[in-house]
C-alpha atoms as a PDB file:
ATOM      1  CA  UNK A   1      90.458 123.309 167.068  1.00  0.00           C
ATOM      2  CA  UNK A   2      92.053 124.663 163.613  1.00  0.00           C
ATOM      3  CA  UNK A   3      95.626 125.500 163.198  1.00  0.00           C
ATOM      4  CA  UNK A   4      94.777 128.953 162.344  1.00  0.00           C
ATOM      5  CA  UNK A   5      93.498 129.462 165.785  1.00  0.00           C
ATOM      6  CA  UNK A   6      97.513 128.877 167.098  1.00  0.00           C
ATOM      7  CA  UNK A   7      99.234 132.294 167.409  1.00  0.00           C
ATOM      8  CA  UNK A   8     102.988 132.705 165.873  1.00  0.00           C
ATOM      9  CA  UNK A   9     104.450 132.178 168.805  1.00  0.00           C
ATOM     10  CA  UNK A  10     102.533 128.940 169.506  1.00  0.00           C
ATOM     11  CA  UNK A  11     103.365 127.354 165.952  1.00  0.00           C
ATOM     12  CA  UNK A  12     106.935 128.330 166.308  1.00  0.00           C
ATOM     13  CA  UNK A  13     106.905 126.709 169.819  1.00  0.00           C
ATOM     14  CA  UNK A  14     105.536 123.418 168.017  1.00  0.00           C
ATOM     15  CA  UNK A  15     107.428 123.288 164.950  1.00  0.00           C
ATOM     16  CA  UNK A  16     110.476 123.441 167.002  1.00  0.00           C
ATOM     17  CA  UNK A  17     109.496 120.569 169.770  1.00  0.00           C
ATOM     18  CA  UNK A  18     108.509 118.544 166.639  1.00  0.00           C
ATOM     19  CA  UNK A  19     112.016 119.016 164.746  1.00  0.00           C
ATOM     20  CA  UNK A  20     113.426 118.208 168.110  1.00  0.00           C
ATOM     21  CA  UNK A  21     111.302 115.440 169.168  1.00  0.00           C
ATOM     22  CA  UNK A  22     112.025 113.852 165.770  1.00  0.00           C
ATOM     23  CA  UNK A  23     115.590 114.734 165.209  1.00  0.00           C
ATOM     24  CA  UNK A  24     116.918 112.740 168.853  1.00  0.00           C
ATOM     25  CA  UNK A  25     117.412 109.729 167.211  1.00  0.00           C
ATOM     26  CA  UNK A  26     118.145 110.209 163.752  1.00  0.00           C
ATOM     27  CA  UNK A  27     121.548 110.289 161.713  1.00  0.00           C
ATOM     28  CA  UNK A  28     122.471 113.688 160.437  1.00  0.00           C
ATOM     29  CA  UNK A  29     121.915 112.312 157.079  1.00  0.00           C
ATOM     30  CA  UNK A  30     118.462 111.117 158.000  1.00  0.00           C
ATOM     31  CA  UNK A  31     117.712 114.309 159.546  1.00  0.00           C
ATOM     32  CA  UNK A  32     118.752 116.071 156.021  1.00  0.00           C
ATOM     33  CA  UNK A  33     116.342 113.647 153.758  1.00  0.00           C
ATOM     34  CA  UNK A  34     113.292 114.596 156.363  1.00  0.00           C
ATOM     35  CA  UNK A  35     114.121 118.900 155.992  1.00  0.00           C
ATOM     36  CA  UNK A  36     114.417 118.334 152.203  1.00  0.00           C
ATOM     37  CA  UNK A  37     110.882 116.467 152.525  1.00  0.00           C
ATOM     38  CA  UNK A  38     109.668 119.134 154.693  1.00  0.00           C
ATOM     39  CA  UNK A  39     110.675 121.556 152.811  1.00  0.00           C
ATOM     40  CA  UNK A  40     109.259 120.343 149.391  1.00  0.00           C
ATOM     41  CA  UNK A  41     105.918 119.306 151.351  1.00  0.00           C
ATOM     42  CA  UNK A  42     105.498 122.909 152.733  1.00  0.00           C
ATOM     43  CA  UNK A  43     106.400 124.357 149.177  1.00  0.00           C
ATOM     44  CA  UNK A  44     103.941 122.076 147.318  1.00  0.00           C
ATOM     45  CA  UNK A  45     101.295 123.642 149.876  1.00  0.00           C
ATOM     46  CA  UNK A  46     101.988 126.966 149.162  1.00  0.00           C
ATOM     47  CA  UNK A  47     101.393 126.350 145.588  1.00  0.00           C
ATOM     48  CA  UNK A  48      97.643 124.554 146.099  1.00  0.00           C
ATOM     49  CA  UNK A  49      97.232 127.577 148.360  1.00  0.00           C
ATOM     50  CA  UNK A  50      97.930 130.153 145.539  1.00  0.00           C
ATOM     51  CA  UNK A  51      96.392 128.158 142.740  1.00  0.00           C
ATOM     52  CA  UNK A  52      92.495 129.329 142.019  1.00  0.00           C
ATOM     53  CA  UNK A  53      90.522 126.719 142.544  1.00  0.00           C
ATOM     54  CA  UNK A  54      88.978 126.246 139.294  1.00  0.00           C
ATOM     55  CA  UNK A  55      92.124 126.532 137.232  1.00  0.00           C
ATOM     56  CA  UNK A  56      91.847 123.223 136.566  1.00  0.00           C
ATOM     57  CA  UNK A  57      88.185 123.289 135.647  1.00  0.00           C
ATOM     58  CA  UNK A  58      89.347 126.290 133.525  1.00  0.00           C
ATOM     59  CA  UNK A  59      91.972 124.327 131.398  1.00  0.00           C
ATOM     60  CA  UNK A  60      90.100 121.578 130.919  1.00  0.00           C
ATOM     61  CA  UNK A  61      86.669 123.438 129.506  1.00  0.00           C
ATOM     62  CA  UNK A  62      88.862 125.064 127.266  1.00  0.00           C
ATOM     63  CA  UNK A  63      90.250 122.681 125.143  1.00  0.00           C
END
């Protein structure tokens, strides 16, 4: 099954049990670090997501 198959309400369900099921036995500090992560992780997705695929096949013919 593919995560695109998951309606909103189903991927809000699981990112929430996940943040909780991770969170129980972590330090607030930990628990910081790993949303940072997270946070950079989802970003750095985004970006491979909106980047053509052949932009680097692009730059590199180029030169």
């Amino acid at each position: 099954m593919s995560i695109s198959n998951f309606s909103y309400c189903n991927l809000i369900g699981l990112a929430s049990s996940l943040a909780i099921l991770i969170a129980q036995d972590l330090s607030n500090e930990d628990i910081g670090i790993l949303s940072a992560f997270f946070s950079a992780l989802g970003d750095n997705l985004a970006i491979i997501t909106a980047t053509p695929l052949n932009s680097t096949q692009n730059s590199t013919s180029s030169s």
